[in-house]
Each structure stands twice: as structure tokens, then as C-alpha cells.
Protein backbone atom coordinates (compact mmCIF):
# COMPACT_ATOMS: atom_id res chain seq x y z
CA UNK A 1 55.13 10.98 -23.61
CA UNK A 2 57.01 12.44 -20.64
CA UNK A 3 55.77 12.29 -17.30
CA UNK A 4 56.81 11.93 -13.17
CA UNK A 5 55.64 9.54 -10.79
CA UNK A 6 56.09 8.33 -7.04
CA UNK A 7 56.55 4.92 -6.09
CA UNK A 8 53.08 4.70 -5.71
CA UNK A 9 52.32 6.20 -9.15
CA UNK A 10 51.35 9.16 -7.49
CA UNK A 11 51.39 12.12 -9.99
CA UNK A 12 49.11 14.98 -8.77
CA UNK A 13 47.14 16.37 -5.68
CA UNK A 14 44.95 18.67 -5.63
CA UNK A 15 46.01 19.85 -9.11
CA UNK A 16 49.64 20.23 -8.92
CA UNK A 17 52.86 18.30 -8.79
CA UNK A 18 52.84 16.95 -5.05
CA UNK A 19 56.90 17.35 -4.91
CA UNK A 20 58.83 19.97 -6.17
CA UNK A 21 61.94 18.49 -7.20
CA UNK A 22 64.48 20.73 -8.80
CA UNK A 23 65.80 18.43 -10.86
CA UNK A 24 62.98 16.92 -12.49
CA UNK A 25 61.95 19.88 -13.41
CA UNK A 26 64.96 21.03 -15.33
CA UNK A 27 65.27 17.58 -16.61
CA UNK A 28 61.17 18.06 -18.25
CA UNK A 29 62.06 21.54 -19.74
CA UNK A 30 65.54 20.40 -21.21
CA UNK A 31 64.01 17.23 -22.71
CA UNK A 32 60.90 19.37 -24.37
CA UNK A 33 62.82 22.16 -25.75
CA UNK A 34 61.80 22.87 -29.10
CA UNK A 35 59.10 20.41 -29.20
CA UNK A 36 55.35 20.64 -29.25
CA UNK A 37 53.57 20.00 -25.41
CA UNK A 38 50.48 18.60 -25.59
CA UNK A 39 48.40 19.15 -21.71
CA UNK A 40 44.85 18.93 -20.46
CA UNK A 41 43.67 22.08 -18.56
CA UNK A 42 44.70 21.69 -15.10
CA UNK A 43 48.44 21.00 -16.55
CA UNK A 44 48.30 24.08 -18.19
CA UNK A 45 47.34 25.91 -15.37
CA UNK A 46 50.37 24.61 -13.48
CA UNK A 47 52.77 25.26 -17.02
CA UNK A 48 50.99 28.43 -17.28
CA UNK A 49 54.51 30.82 -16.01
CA UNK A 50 56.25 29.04 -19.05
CA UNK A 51 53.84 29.03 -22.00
CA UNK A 52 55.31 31.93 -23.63
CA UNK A 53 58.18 29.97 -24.22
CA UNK A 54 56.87 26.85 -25.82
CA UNK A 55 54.18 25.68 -27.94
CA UNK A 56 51.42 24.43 -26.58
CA UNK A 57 48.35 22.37 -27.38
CA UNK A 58 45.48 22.54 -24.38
CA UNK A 59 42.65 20.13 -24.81
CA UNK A 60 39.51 21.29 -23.72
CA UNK A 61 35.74 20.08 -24.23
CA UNK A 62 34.80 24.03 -23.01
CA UNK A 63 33.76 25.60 -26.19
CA UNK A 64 34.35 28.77 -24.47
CA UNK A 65 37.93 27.96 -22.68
CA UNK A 66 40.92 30.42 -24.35
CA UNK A 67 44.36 29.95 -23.12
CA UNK A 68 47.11 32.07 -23.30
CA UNK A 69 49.87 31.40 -25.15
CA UNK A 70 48.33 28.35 -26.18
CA UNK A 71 46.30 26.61 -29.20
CA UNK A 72 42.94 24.36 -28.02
CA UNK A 73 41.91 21.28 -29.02
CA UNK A 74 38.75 19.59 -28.43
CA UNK A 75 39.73 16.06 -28.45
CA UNK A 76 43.05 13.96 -28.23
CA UNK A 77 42.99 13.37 -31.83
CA UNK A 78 42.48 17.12 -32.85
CA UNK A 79 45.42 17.75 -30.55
CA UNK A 80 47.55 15.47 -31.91
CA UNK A 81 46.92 16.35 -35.55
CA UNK A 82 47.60 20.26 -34.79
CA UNK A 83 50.42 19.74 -32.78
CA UNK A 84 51.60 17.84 -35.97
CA UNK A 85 51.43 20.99 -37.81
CA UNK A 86 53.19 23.18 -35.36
CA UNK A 87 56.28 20.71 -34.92
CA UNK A 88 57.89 17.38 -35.27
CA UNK A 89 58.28 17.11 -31.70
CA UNK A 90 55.21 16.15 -29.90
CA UNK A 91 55.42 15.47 -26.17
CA UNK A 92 52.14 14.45 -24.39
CA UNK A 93 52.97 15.74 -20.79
CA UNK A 94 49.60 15.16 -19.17
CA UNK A 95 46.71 14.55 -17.01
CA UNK A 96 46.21 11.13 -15.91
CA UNK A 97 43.37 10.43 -18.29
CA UNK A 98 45.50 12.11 -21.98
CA UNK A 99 48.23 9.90 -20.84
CA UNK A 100 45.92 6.57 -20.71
CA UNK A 101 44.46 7.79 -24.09
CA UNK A 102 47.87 8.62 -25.84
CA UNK A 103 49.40 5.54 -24.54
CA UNK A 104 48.71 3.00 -27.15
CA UNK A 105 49.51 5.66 -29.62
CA UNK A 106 52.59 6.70 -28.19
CA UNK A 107 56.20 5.71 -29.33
CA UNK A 108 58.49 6.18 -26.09
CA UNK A 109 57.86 6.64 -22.66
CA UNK A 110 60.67 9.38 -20.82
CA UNK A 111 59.53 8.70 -17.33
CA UNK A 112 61.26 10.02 -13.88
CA UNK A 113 60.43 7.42 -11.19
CA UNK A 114 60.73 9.00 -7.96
CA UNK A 115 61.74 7.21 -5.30
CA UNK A 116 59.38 7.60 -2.69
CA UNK A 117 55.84 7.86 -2.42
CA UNK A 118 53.41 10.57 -2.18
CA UNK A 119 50.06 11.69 -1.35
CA UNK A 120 47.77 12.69 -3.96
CA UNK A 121 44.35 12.00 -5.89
CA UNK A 122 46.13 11.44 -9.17
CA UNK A 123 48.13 8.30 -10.55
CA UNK A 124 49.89 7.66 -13.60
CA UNK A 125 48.21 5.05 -15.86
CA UNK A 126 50.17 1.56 -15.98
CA UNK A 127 52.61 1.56 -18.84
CA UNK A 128 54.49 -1.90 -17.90
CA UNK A 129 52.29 -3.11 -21.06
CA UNK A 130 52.94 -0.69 -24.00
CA UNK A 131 56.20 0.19 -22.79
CA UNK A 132 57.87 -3.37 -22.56
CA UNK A 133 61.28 -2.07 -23.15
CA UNK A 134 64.09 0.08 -21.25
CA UNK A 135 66.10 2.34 -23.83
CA UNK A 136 68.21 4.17 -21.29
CA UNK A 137 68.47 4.59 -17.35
CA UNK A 138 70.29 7.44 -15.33
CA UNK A 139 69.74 7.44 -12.02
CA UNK A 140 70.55 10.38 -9.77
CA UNK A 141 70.16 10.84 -5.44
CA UNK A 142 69.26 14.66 -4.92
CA UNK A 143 69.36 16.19 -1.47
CA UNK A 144 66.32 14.86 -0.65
CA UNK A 145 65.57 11.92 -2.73
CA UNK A 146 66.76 9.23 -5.31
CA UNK A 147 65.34 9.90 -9.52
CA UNK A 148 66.29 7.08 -12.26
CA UNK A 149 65.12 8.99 -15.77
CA UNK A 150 64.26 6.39 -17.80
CA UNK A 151 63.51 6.29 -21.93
CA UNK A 152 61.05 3.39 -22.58
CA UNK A 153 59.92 2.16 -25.91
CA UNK A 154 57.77 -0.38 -26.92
């Protein structure tokens, strides 16, 4: 799993990323290079710029729902078993509700803890309980605000 949060465990408003942080952002695209993403709907409509560069697994209960650039998936499961296929790789990047589900499943945790908090109508899931143990730390102060990049395992 790889995700972003605030202080507050703000992760999204309104659909987006309620920061835009340079260097998270390069730090998410160099960690899943070469690997598999796995993203509900609304992520890939924020990823969408970048899916012709990676491979992509969308899950999507819309029988109907195509995405470019991207294979479907109806169900966390199915999305997990063909993204299996496609790679070795597999990074479950989001929303709120995939991460709960892929939690207990998952084996690390590459989280960027931002710190400061944010408005927004989105907040990670609490990992403190799968994710008991802290692989690696670097923590960096941007212009505008302080990022540790943690690895957690369980």
C-alpha cells in the first residue's frame, strides 16, 4: 500500500489530493515505477494524465465504466488477482474505503505523513494496528512544510 495523509488523516476533498506537494508526488511515482497500481475510480480520475505510463487496475461496480489506459475490476479480490497477472509489484494507492479493505491483506505500509493538517471529506483508515512496525523513516522540511516517508510492516 502507498498512500499520503495530514496530521489529521486527511487524504482527499472534494475528490482530489487537498495539497499539492511536489515532493510527495515524485516520491509516489519513483516508489511505483514498474509496479502494478491498483485505484478506485475517483483516484483514477486524478492519475488519469499518467496512466499511459503505468499499469493500472480500476475497480468499479459500473458494469458499463471503461477506463483508459486501464484494466477494471469489479471487486478488490478480482483486482488483486489480475494485477497479479500483470506484475509482481502490486501497489494499492487508493480511496479511503480499498485501503480499509486491502489493509489486513497488505504486507507494508509506504506512508508520507504530512505535517500539518488539512481540510477535506476523506481520511485515511487507521493502520497503527496492522502496521505495528517502522521499517524505515526519512524525514524531509520542503518550502512549505515538513514530510517523514515512512515503510511500515506488520
Amino acid at each position: 500500500m502507498i498512500a499520503a495523509c495530514a496530521r489529521n488523516r486527511v487524504m482527499g476533498s472534494k475528490g482530489t489530493l487537498p495539497w499539492k506537494i511536489k515532493e510527495d508526488w515524485e516520491y509516489f511515482l519513483k516508489t511505483t515505477e514498474g509496479g502494478v497500481l491498483l485505484m478506485g475510480r475517483r483516484c483514477y480520475e486524478d492519475f488519469t494524465e499518467y496512466a499511459s505510463t503505468r499499469q493500472l487496475v480500476v475497480l468499479s461496480r459500473d458494469p458499463d465504466k471503461t477506463f483508459t489506459h486501464a484494466s477494471k475490476a469489479a471487486s478488490l479480490k478480482e483486482g488483486i488477482k489480475l494485477a497479479q497477472s500483470m506484475g509482481e509489484n502490486i501497489w494499492i494507492c487508493g480511496g479511503a474505503e480499498i485501503y480499509k479493505h486491502a489493509m489486513p491483506m497488505s504486507v507494508e505500509l509506504y506512508l508520507t505523513q504530512i505535517d500539518q493538517d488539512y481540510d477535506g471529506d476523506v481520511k485515511f483508515p487507521a493502520w497503527k494496528d496492522h502496521f505495528k512496525t517502522e521499517i524505515s523513516r526519512k524525514t524531509i522540511t520542503t518550502e512549505r512544510v515538513k514530510l517523514s516517508f515512512l515503510i511500515l510492516g506488520r
